[in-house]
Protein backbone atom coordinates (compact mmCIF):
# COMPACT_ATOMS: atom_id res chain seq x y z
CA UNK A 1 0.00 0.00 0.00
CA UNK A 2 2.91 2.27 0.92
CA UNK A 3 4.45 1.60 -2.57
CA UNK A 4 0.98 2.42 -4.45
CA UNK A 5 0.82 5.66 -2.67
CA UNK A 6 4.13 7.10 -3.50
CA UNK A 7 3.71 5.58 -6.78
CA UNK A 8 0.31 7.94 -7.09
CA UNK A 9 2.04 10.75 -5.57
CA UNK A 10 4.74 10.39 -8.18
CA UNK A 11 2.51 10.61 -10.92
CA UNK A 12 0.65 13.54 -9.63
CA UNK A 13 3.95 15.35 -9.70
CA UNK A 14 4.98 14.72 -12.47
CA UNK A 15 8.62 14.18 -11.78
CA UNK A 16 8.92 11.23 -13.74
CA UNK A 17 8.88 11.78 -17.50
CA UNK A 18 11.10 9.00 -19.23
CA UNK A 19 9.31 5.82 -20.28
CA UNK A 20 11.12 4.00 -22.60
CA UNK A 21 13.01 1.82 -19.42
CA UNK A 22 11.98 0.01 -15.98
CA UNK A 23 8.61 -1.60 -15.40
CA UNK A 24 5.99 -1.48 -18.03
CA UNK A 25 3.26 -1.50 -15.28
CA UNK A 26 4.93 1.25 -13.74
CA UNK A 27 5.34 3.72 -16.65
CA UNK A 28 1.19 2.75 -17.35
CA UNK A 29 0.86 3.38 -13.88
CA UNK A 30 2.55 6.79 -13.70
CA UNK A 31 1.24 7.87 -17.26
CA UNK A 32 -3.01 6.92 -16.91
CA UNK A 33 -3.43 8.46 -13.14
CA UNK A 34 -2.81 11.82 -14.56
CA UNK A 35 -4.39 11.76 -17.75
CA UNK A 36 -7.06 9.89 -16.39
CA UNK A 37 -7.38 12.75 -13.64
CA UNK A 38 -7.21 15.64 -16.32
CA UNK A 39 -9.68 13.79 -18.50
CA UNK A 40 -11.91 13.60 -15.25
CA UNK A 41 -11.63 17.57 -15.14
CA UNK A 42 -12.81 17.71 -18.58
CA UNK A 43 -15.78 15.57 -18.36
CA UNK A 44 -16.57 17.44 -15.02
CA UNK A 45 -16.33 21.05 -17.29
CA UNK A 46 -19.13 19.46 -19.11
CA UNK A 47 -21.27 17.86 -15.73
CA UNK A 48 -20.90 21.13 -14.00
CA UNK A 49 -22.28 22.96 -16.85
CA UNK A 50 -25.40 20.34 -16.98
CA UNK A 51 -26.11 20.38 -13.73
CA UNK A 52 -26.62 24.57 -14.09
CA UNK A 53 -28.15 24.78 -17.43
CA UNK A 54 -30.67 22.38 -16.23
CA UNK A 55 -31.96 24.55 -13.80
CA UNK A 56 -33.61 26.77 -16.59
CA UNK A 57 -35.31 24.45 -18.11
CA UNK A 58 -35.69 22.15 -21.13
CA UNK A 59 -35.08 24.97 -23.63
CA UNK A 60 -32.05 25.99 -21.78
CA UNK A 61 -30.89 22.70 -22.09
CA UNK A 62 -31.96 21.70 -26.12
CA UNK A 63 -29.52 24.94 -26.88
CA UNK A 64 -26.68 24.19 -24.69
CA UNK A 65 -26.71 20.61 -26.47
CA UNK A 66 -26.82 21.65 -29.91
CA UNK A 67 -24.09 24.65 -29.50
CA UNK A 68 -21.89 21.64 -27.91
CA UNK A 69 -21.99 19.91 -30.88
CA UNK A 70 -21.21 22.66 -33.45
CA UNK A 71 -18.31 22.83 -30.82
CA UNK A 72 -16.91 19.62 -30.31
CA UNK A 73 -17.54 18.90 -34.61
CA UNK A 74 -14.80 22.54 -34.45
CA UNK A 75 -12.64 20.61 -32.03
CA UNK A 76 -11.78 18.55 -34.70
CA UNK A 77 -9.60 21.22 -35.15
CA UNK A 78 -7.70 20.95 -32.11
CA UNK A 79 -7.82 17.13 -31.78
CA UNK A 80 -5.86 16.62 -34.79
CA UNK A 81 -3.63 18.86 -34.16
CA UNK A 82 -2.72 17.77 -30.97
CA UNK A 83 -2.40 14.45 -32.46
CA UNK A 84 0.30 15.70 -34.54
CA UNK A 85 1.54 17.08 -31.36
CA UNK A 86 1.25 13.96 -29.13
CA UNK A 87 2.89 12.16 -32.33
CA UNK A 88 5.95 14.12 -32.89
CA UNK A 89 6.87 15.42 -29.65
CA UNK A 90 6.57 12.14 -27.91
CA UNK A 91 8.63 10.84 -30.54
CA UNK A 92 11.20 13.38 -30.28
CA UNK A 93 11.59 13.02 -26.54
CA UNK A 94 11.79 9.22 -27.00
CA UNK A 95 15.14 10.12 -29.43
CA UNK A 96 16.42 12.50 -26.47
CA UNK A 97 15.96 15.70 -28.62
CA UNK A 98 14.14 18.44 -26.07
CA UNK A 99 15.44 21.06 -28.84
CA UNK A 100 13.36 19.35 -31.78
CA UNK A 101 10.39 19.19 -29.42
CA UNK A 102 10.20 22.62 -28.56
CA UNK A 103 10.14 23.91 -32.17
CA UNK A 104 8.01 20.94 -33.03
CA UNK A 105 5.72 22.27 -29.78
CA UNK A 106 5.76 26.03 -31.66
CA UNK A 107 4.61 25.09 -35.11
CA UNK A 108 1.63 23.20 -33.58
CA UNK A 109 0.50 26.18 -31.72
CA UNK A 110 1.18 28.51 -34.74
CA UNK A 111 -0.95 26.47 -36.30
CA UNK A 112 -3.68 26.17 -34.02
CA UNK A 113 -4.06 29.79 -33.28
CA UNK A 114 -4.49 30.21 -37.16
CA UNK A 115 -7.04 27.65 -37.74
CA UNK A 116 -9.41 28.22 -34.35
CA UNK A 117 -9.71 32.21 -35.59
CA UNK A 118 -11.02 30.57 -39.17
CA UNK A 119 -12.75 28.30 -37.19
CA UNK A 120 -14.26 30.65 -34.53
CA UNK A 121 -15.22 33.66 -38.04
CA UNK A 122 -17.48 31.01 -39.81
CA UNK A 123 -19.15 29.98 -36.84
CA UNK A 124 -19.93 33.49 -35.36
CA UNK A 125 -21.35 34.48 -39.27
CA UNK A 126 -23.18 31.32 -39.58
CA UNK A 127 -24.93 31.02 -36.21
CA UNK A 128 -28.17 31.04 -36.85
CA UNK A 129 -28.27 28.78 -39.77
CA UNK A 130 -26.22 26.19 -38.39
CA UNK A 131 -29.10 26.09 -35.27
CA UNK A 132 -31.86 26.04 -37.26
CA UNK A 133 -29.97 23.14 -39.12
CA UNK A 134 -29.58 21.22 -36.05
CA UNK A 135 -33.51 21.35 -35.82
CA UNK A 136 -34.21 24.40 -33.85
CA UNK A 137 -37.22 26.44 -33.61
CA UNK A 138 -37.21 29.90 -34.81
CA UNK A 139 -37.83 30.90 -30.80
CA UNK A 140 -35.27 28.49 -29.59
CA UNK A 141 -32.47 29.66 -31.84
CA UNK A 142 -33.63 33.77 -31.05
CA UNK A 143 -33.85 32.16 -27.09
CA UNK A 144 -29.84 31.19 -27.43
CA UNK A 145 -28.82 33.24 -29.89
CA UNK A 146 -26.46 35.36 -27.76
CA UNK A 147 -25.11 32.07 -25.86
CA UNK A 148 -24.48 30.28 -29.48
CA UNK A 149 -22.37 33.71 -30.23
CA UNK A 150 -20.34 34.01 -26.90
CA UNK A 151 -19.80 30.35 -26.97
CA UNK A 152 -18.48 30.49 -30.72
CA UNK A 153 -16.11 33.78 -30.12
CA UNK A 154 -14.10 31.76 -27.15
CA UNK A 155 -13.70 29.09 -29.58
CA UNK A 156 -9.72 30.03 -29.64
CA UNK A 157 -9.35 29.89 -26.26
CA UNK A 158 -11.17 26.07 -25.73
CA UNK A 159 -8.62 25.00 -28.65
CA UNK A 160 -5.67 26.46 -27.59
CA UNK A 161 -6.69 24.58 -24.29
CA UNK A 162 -7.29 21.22 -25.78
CA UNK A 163 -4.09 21.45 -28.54
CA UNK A 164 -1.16 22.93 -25.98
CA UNK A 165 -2.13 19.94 -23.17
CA UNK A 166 -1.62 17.56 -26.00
CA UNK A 167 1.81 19.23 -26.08
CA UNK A 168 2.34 18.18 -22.61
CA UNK A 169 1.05 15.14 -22.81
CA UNK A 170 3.37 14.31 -25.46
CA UNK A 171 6.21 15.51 -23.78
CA UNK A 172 5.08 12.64 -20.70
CA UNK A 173 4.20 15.93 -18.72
CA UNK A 174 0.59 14.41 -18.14
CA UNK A 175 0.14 16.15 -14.69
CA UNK A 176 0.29 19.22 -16.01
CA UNK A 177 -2.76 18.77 -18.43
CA UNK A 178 -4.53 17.61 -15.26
CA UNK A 179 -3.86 20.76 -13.14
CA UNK A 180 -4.80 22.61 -15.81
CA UNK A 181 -8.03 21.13 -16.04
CA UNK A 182 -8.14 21.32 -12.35
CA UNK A 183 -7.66 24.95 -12.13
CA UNK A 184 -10.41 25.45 -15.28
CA UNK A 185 -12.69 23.62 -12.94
CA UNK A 186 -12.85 25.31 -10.14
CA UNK A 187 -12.66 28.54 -11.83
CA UNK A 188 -15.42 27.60 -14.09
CA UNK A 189 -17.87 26.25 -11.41
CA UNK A 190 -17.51 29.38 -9.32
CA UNK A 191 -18.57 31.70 -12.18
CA UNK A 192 -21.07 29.89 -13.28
CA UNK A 193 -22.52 30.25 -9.74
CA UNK A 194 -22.20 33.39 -9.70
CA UNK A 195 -22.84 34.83 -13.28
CA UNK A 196 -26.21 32.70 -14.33
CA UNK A 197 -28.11 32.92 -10.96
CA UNK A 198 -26.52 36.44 -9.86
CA UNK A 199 -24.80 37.64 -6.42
CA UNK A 200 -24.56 41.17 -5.26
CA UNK A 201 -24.26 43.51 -7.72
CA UNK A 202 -23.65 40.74 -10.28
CA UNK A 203 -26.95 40.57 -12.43
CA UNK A 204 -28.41 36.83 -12.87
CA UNK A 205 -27.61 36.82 -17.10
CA UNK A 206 -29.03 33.28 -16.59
CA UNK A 207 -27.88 31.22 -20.00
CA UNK A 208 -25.32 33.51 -21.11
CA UNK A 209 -23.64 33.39 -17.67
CA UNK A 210 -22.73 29.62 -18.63
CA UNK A 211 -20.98 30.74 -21.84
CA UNK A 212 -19.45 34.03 -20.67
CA UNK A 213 -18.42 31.40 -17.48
CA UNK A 214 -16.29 28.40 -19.84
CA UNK A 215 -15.39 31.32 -22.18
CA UNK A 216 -13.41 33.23 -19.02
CA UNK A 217 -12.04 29.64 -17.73
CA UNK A 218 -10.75 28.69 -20.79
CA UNK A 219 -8.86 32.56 -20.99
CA UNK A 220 -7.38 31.66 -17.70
CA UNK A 221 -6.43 28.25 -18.60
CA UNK A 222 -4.68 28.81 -21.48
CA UNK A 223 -2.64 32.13 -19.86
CA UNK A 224 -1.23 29.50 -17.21
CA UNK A 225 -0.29 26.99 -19.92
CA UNK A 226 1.56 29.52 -21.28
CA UNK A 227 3.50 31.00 -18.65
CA UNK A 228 4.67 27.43 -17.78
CA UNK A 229 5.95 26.45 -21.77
CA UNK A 230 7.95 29.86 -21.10
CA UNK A 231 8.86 28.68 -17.50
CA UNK A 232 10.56 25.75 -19.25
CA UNK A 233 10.18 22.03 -19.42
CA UNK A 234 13.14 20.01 -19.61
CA UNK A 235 10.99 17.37 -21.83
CA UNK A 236 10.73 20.45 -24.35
CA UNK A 237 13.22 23.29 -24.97
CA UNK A 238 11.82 26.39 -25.97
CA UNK A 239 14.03 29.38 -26.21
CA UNK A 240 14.30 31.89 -29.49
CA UNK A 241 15.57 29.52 -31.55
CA UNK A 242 12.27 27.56 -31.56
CA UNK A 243 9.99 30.45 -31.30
CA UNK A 244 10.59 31.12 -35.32
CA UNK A 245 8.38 29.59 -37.96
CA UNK A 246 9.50 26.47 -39.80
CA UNK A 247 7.05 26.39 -43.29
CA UNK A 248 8.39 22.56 -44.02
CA UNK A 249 7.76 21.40 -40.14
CA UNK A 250 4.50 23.05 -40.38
CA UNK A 251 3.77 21.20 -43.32
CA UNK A 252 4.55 17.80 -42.41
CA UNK A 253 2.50 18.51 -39.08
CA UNK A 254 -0.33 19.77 -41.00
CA UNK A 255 -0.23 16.59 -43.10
CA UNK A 256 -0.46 14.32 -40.17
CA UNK A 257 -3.25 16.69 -38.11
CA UNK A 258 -5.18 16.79 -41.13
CA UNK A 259 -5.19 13.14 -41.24
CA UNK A 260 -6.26 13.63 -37.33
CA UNK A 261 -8.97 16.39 -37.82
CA UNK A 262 -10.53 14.51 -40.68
CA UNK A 263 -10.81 11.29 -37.74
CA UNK A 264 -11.88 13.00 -35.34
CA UNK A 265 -14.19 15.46 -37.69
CA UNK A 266 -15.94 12.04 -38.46
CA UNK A 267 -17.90 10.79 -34.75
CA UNK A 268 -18.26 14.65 -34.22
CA UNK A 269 -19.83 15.12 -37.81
CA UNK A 270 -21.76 12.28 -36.88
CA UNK A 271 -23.11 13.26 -33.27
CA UNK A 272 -24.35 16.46 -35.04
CA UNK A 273 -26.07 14.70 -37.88
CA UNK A 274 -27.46 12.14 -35.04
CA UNK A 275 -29.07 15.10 -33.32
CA UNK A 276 -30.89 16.14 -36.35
CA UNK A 277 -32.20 12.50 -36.55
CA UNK A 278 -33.05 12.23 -33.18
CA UNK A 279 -35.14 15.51 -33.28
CA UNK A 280 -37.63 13.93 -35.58
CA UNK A 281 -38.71 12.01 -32.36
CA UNK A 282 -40.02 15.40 -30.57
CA UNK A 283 -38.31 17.67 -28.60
CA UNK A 284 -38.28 15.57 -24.94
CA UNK A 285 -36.58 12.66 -27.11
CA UNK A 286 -33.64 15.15 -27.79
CA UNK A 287 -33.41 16.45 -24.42
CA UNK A 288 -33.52 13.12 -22.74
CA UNK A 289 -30.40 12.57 -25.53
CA UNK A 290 -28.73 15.08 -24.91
CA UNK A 291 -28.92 14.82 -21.13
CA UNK A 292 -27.22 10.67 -21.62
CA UNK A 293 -24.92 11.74 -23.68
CA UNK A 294 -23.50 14.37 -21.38
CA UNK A 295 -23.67 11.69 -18.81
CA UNK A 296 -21.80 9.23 -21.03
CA UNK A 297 -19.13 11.67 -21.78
CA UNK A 298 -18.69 12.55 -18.09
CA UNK A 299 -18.29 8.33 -17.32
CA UNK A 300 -16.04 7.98 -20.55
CA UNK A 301 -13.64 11.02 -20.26
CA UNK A 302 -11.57 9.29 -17.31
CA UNK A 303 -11.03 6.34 -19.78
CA UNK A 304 -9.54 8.11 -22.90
CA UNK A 305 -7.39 9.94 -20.27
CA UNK A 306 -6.19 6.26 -20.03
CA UNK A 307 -6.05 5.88 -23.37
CA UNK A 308 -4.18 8.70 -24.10
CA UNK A 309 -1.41 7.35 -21.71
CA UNK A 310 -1.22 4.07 -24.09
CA UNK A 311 -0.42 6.63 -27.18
CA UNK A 312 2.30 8.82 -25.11
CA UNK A 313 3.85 5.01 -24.73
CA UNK A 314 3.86 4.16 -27.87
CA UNK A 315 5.18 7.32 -29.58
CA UNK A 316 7.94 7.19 -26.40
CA UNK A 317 8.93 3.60 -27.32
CA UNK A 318 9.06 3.50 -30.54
CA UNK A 319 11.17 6.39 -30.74
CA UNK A 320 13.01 4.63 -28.60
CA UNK A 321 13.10 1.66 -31.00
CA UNK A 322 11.41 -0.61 -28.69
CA UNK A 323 8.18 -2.05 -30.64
CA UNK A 324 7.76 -4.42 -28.12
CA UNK A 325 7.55 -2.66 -25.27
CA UNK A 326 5.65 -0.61 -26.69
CA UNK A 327 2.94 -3.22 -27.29
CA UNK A 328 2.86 -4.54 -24.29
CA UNK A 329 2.01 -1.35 -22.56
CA UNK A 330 -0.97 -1.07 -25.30
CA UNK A 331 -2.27 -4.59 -23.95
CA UNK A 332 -1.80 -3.95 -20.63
CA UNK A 333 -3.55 -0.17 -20.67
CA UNK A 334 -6.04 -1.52 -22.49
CA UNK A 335 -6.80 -4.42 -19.66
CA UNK A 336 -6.86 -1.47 -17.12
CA UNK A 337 -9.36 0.64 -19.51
CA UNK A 338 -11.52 -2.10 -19.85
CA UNK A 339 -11.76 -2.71 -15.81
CA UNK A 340 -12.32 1.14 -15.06
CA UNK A 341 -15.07 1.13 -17.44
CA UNK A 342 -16.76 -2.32 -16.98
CA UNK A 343 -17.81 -0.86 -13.45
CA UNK A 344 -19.24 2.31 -14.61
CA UNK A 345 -21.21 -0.11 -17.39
CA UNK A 346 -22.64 -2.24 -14.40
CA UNK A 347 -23.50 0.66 -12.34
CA UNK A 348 -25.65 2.19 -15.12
CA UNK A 349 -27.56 -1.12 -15.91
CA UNK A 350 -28.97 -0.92 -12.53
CA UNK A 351 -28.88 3.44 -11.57
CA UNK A 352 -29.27 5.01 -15.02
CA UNK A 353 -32.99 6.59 -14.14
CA UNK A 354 -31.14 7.58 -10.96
CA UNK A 355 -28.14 8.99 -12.37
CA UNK A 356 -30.69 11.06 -15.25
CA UNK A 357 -33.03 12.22 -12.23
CA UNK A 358 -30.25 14.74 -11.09
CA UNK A 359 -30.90 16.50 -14.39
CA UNK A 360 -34.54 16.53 -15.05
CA UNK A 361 -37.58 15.53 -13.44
CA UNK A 362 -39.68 15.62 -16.69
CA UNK A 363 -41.10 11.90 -17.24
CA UNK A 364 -40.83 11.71 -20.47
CA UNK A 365 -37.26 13.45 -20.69
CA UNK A 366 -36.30 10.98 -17.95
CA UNK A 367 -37.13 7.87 -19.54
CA UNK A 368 -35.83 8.26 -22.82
CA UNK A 369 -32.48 9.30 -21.18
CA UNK A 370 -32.44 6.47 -18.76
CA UNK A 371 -33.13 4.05 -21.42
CA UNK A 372 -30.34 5.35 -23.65
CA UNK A 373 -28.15 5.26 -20.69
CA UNK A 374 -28.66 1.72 -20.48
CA UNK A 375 -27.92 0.59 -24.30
CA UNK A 376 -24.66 2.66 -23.94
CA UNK A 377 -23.66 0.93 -20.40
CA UNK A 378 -23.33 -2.40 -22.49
CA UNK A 379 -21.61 -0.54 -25.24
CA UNK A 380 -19.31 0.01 -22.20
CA UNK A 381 -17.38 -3.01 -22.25
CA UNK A 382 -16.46 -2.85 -25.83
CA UNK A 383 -15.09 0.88 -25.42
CA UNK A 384 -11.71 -0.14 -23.23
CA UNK A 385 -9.91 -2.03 -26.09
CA UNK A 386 -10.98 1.08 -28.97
CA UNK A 387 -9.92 3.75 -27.43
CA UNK A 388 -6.45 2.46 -26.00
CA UNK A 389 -5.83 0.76 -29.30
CA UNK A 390 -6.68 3.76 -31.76
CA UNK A 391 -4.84 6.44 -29.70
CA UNK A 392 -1.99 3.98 -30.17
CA UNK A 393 -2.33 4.05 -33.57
CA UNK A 394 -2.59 7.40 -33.98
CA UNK A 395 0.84 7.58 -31.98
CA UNK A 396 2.38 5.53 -34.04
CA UNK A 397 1.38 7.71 -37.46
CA UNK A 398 -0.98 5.10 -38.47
CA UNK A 399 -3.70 7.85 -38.33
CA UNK A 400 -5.22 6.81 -41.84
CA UNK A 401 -5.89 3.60 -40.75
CA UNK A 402 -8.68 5.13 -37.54
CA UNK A 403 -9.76 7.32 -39.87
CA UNK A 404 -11.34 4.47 -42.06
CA UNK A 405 -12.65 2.44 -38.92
CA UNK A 406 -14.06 5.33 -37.95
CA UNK A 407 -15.59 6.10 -41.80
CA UNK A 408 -16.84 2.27 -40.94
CA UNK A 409 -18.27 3.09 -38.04
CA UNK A 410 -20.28 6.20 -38.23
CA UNK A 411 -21.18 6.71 -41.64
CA UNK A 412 -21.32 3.23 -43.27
CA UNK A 413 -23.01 1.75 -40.05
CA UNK A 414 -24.28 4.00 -37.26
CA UNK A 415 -26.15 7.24 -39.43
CA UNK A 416 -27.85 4.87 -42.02
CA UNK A 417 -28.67 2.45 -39.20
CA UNK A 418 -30.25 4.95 -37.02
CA UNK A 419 -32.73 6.28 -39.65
CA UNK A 420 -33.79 3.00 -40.70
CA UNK A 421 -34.56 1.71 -36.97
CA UNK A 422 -35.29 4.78 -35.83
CA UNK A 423 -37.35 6.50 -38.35
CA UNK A 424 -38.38 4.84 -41.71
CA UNK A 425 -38.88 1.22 -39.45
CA UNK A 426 -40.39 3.24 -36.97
CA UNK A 427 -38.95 2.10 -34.27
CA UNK A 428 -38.54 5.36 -32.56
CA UNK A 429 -35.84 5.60 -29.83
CA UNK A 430 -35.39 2.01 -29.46
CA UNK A 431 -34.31 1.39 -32.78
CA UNK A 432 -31.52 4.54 -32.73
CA UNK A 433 -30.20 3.41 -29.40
CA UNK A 434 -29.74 -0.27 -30.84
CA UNK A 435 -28.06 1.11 -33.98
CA UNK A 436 -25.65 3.35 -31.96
CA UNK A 437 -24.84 0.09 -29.72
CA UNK A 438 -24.43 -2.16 -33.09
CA UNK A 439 -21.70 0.19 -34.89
CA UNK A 440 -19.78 0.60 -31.47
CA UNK A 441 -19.14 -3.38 -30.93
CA UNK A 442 -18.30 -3.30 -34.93
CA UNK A 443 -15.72 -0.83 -34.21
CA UNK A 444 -14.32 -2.52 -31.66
CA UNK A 445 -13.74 -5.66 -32.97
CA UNK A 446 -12.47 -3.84 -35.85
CA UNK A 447 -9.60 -2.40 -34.00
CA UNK A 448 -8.37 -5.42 -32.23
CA UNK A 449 -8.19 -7.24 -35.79
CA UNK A 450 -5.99 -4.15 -37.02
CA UNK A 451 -3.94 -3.83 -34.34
CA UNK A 452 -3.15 -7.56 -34.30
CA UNK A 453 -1.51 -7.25 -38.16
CA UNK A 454 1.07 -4.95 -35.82
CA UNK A 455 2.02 -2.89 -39.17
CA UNK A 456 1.78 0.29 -36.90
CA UNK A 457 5.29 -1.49 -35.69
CA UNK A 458 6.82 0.40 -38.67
CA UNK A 459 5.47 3.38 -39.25
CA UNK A 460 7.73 6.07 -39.57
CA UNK A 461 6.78 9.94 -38.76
């Protein structure tokens, strides 16, 4: 017990960064508490903001859930890039080259900060179209108009967020991410207290004090992250020799985030065109949707911090031309993703109405949440193995390879699948739950045959 604590407090610190030696349970060990921790923070960014936003009612809610989507399809954005990042830099620090990491590091963020502002313009002009795309009424989309915009302008800031702790992460500075996240938390739970229901002087600004709330966190967040890449980190050397622009690094890095965005631009494509599916059902089948999968993402979050660890050891170990190392830490990540999330899975089968009552109290919202809740809890035990083995993949450079599970997945299996339960069959919620449950065991099995071939073994970035 004595070992397992200082083990924990070890990787809470952050002290340790090399990976490519010593125990393989031990570098898992020291990698997936942190990320699993800052992954934790993220899903409780979106809980927090649930649990407030439901307060105002089902409108409030139906907004919030469709402005999350047009943000986490943007996010795409950010997710392949800090692929790229995770990629390169973990490689680089893997071949003992802090200098290459750093300007590696810069030409990510260069490019991030250049594609959220194009990212952050088209959403702000095309606002209202994109809600009334997702299905919204004209009075819902004039009700969260002004949200939608303020959520849309911080869009930089949430990026800039996600990409530079994919920086750390990549360097094996995973406890870093996580106090981020931490210090985004807190920060973004007190405002929301005290900007949507008011306090003093403050007005109440109700919905809008949610978005002006993340938008402010997010601000702060990245302004720390900052100040510590100048600080120094010893995984990544940044002075003024890697603060100038390199055209052909940014180039190869936008050739492997593209590959990224593109994957990740795919489930998040695909949650938004769900949403527009499920709204043919009526408005308390979206809501009680929207409410599960917030739930869902809260549960899941912890486990891709896991997975994410399995992707910093690959990149790590194969720079450090160790292939087999590097897939046994996959397997072994992978065993402890599966655990972590098998218990959630049986605690939903038995507490999802429970779990959806903090949210709403509506019947109607409340059952179709509850019952979505419990499709996805058997989904569960498929997830462990996907995630772990496609952010491995992705570390390795085989990022082409996701991409087409995922093209499998979501738009071969789960969109057509859905509206042929769900609404030509007519088998209303049912049949949409059943289709989503379907693709995910497809894309699991899917993974575990790829990975087996072990041509990611090879891959050179």
């Amino acid at each position: 017990m004595r070992h397992l604590f200082d083990l924990f407090r070890i990787a809470l610190q952050g002290t340790e960064k090399n990976f490519t030696s010593g125990s393989v349970n031990r570098a898992t060990f020291l990698l997936a508490v942190p990320t699993m921790l800052e992954l934790s923070m993220e899903s409780l960014f979106v809980l927090v903001d649930l649990l407030f936003v439901s307060s105002l009612g089902e409108r409030a809610i139906t907004v919030v859930g469709i402005t999350n989507s047009v943000i986490i399809l943007i996010q795409s954005v950010a997710t392949g890039l800090s692929i790229a990042a995770t990629a390169v830099i973990s490689r680089r620090v893997g071949e003992q080259k802090p200098k290459s990491a750093g300007l590696a590091a810069m030409q990510v963020i260069y490019l991030g900060i250049i594609l959220s502002l194009i990212c952050s313009c088209i959403a702000l002009i095309f606002n209202q179209q994109i809600m009334h795309f997702a299905g919204a009424s004209n009075s819902l989309v004039a009700y969260g108009n002004v949200f939608s915009k303020t959520m849309f302008a911080g869009l930089i800031f949430m990026i800039m967020r996600i990409l530079i702790n994919g920086v750390f992460r990549g360097s094996g500075d995973a406890s870093m991410a996580m106090r981020t996240l931490a210090f985004s938390n807190v920060l973004n739970g007190c405002l929301c207290a005290i900007l949507i229901f008011g306090l003093g002087p403050i007005p109440a600004f109700g919905l809008l004090g949610a978005a002006i709330a993340m938008v402010t966190a997010n601000v702060f967040s990245v302004t720390y992250q900052v100040w510590y890449l100048i600080k120094g980190n010893k995984r990544i050397v940044i002075s003024r020799q890697q603060l100038v622009m390199v055209p052909s690094l940014m180039k190869r890095l936008l050739k492997l985030a593209t590959a990224g965005m593109v994957q990740y631009l795919i489930p998040s494509s695909s949650r938004f065109i769900m949403i527009v599916i499920v709204a043919k059902l009526g408005e308390s089948v979206l809501a009680g949707y929207i409410i599960a999968n917030r739930i869902i993402m809260f549960s899941v979050l912890p486990a891709y911090g896991i997975a994410n660890a399995a992707g910093v050891l690959t990149g790590q170990n194969l720079g450090a031309k160790q292939p087999e190392r590097a897939e046994a830490s996959i397997w072994k990540t992978g065993v402890f993703n599966m655990c972590y999330l098998g218990s959630i899975a049986i605690f939903l089968l038995f507490y999802a109405k429970s779990v959806a009552r903090f949210f709403t109290h509506e019947i109607a919202v409340l059952t179709y949440a509850a019952e979505y809740l419990q499709y996805m809890s058997i989904a569960f035990f498929f997830f462990g193995y996907t995630m772990v083995i496609s952010r491995a993949l992705n570390a390795a450079g085989n990022v082409n390879t996701v991409t087409l599970l995922y093209i499998l997945m979501f738009y071969i299996i789960q969109l057509p699948l859905s509206y042929l339960l769900g609404i030509y069959f007519q088998w209303g919620p049912k049949g949409i739950f059943l289709a989503i449950l379907i693709s995910e065991i497809v894309l699991s099995c899917s993974c575990v045959a790829v990975f087996k071939m072990g041509k990611w073994k090879t891959v050179k970035i």
